[in-house]
N, C-alpha and C. Protein backbone atom coordinates (compact mmCIF):
# COMPACT_ATOMS: atom_id res chain seq x y z
N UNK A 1 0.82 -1.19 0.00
CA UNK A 1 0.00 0.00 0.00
C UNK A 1 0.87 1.26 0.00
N UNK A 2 1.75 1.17 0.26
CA UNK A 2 3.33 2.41 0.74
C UNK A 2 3.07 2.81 -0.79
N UNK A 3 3.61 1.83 -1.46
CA UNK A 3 4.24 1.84 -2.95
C UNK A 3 2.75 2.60 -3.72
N UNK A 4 1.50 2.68 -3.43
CA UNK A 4 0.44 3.22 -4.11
C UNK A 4 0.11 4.76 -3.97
N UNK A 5 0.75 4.86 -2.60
CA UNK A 5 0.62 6.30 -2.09
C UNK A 5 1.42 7.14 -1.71
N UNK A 6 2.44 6.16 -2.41
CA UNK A 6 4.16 7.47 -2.52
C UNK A 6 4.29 7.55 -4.25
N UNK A 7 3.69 6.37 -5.26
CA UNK A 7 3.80 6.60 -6.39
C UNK A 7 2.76 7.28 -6.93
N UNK A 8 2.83 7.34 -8.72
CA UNK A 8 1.92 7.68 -9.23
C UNK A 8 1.06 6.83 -10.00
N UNK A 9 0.25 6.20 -9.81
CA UNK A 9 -0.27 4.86 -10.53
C UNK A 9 -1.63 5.03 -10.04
N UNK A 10 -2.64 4.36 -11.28
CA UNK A 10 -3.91 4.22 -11.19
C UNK A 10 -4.07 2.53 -11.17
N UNK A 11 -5.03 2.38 -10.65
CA UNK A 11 -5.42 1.21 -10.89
C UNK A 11 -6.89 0.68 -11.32
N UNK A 12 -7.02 -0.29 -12.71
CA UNK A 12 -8.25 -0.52 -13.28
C UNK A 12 -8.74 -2.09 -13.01
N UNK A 13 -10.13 -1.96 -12.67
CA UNK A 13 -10.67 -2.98 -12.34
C UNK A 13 -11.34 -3.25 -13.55
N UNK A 14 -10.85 -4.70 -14.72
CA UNK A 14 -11.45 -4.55 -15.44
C UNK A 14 -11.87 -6.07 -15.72
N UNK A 15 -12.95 -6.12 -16.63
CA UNK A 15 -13.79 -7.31 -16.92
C UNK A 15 -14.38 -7.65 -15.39
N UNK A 16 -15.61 -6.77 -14.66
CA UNK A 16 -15.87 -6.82 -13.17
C UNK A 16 -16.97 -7.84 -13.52
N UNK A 17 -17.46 -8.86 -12.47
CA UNK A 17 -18.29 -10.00 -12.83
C UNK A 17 -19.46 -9.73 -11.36
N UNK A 18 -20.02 -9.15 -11.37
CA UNK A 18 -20.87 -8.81 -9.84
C UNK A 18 -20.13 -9.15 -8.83
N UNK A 19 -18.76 -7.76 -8.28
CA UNK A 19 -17.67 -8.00 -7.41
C UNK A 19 -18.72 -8.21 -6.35
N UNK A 20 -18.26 -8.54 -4.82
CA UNK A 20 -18.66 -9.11 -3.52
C UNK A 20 -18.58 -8.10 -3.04
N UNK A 21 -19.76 -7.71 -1.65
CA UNK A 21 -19.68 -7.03 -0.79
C UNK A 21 -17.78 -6.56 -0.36
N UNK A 22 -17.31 -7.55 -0.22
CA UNK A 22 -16.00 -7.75 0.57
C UNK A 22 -15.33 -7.43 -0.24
N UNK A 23 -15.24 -7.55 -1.45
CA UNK A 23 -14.57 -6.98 -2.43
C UNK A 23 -14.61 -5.41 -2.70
N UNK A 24 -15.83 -4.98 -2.57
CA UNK A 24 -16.10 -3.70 -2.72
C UNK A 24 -15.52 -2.75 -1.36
N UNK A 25 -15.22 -3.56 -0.94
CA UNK A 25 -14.99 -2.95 0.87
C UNK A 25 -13.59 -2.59 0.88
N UNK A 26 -12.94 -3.40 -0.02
CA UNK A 26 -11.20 -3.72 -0.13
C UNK A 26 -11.05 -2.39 -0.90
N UNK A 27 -11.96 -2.04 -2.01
CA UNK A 27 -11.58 -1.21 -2.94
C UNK A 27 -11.75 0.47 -2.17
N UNK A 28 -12.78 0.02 -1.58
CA UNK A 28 -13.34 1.42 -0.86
C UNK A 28 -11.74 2.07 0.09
N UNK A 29 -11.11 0.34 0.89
CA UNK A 29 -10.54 1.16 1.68
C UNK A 29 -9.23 1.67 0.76
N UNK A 30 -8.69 1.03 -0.38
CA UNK A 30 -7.62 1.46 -1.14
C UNK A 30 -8.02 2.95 -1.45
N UNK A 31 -9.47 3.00 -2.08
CA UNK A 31 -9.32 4.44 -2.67
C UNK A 31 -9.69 5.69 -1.51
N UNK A 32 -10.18 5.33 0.22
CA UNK A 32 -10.26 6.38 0.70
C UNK A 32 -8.16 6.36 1.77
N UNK A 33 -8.09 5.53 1.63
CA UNK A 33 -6.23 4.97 2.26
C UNK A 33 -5.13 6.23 1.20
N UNK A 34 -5.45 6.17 0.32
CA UNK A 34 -4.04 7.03 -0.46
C UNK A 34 -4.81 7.38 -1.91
N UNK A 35 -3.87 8.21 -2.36
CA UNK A 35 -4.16 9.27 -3.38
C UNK A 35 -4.56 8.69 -5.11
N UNK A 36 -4.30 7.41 -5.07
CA UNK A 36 -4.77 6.43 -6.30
C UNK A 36 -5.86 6.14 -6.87
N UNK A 37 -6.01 6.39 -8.16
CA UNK A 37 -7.53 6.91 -8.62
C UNK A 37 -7.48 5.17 -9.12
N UNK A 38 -8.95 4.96 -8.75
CA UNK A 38 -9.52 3.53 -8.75
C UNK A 38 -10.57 3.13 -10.04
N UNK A 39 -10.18 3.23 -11.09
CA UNK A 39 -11.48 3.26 -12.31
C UNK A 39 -11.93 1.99 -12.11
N UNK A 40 -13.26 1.28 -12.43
CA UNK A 40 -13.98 -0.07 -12.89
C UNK A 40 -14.39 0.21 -14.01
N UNK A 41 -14.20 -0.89 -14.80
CA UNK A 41 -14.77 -1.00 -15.97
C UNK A 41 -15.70 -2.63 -16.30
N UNK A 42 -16.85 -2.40 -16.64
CA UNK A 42 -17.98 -3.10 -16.89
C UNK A 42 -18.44 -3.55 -18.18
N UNK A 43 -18.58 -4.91 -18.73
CA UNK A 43 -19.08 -5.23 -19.68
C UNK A 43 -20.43 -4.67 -20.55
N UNK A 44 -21.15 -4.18 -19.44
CA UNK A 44 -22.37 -3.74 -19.83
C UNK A 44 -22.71 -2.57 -20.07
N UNK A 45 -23.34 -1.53 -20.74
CA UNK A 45 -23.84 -0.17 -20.73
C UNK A 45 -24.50 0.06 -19.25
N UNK A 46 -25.54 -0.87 -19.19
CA UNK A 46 -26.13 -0.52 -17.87
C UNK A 46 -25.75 -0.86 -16.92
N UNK A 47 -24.17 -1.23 -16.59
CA UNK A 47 -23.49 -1.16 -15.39
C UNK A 47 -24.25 -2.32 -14.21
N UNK A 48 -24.60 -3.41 -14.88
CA UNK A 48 -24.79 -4.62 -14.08
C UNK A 48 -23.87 -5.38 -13.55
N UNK A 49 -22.80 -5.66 -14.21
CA UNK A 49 -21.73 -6.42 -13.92
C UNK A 49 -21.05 -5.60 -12.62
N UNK A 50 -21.16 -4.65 -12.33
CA UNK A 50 -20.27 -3.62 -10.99
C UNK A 50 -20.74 -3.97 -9.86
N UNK A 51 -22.17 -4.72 -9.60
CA UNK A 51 -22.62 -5.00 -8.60
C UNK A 51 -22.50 -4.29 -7.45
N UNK A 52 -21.45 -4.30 -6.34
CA UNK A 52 -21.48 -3.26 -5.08
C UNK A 52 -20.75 -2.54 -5.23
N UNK A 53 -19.86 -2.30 -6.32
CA UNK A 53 -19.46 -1.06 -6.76
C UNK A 53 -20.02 -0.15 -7.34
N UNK A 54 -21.24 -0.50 -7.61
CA UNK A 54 -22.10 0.55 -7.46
C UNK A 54 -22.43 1.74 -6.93
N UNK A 55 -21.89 1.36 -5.68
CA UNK A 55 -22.19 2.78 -4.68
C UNK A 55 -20.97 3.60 -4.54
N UNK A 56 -19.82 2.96 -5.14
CA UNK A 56 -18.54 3.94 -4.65
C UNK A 56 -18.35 4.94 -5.84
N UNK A 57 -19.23 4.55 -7.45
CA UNK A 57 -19.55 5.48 -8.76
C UNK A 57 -20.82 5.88 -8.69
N UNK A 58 -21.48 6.98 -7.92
CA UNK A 58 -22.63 6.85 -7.73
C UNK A 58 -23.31 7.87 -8.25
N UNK A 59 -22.42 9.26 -8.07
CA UNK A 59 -22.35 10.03 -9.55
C UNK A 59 -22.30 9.36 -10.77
N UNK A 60 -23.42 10.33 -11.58
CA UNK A 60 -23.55 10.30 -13.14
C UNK A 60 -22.53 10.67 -13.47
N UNK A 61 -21.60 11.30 -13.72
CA UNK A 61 -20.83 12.02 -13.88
C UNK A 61 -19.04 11.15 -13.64
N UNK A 62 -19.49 9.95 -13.22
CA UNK A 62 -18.51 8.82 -12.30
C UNK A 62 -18.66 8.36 -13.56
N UNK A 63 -19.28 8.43 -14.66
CA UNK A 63 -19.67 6.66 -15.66
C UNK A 63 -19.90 7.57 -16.99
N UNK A 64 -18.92 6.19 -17.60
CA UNK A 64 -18.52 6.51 -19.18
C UNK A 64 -18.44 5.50 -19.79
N UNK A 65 -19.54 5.47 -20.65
CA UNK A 65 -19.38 4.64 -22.00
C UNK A 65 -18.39 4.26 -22.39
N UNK A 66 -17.92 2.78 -22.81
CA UNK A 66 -16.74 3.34 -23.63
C UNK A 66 -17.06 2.04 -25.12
N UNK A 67 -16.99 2.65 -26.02
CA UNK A 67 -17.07 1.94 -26.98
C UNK A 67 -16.60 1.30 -27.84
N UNK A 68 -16.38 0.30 -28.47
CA UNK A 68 -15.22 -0.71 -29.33
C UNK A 68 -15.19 0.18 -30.38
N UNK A 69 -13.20 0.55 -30.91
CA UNK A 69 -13.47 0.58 -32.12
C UNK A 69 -14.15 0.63 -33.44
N UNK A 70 -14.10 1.32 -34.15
CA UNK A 70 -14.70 1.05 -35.26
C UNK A 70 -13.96 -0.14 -35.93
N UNK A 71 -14.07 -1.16 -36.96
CA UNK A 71 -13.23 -2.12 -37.26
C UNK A 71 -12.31 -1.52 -38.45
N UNK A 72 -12.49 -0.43 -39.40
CA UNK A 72 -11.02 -0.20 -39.73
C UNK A 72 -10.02 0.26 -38.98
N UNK A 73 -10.35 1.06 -38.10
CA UNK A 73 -9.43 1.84 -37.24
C UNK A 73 -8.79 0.46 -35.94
N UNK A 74 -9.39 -0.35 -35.64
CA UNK A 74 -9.08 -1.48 -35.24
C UNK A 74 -8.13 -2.01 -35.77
N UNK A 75 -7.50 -2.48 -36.77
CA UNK A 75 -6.77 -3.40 -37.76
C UNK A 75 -5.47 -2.54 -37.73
């Protein structure tokens, strides 16, 4: 935890599968513990897969689309 809040590093939670209460608890205390910005990222538009991370993006303003490539620009 030293190494998160003396460096500069983000950390992404990605492909989230309905994380656990306990899981969400771990994340809460990393991102209120030190200065490390905590993004999740979700399979879904409607943000089902985040499950109790739900409440730590709870602002509109917390959540962004993000969309695949177009497929030429892909290749």
């Amino acid at each position: 935890m030293d190494a998160l809040n003396q460096g500069q590093y983000a950390i992404v939670l990605d492909h989230l599968a309905h994380p656990s209460h306990s899981f969400t608890a771990a994340v809460r205390e990393m991102m209120n513990w030190g200065s490390t910005p905590v993004s999740a990222v979700a399979l879904s538009s409607h943000m089902e897969d985040t499950g109790f991370l739900q409440s730590l993006y709870s602002a509109r303003s917390e959540k962004y689309e993000i969309r695949n490539f177009e497929k030429s620009v892909a290749e």
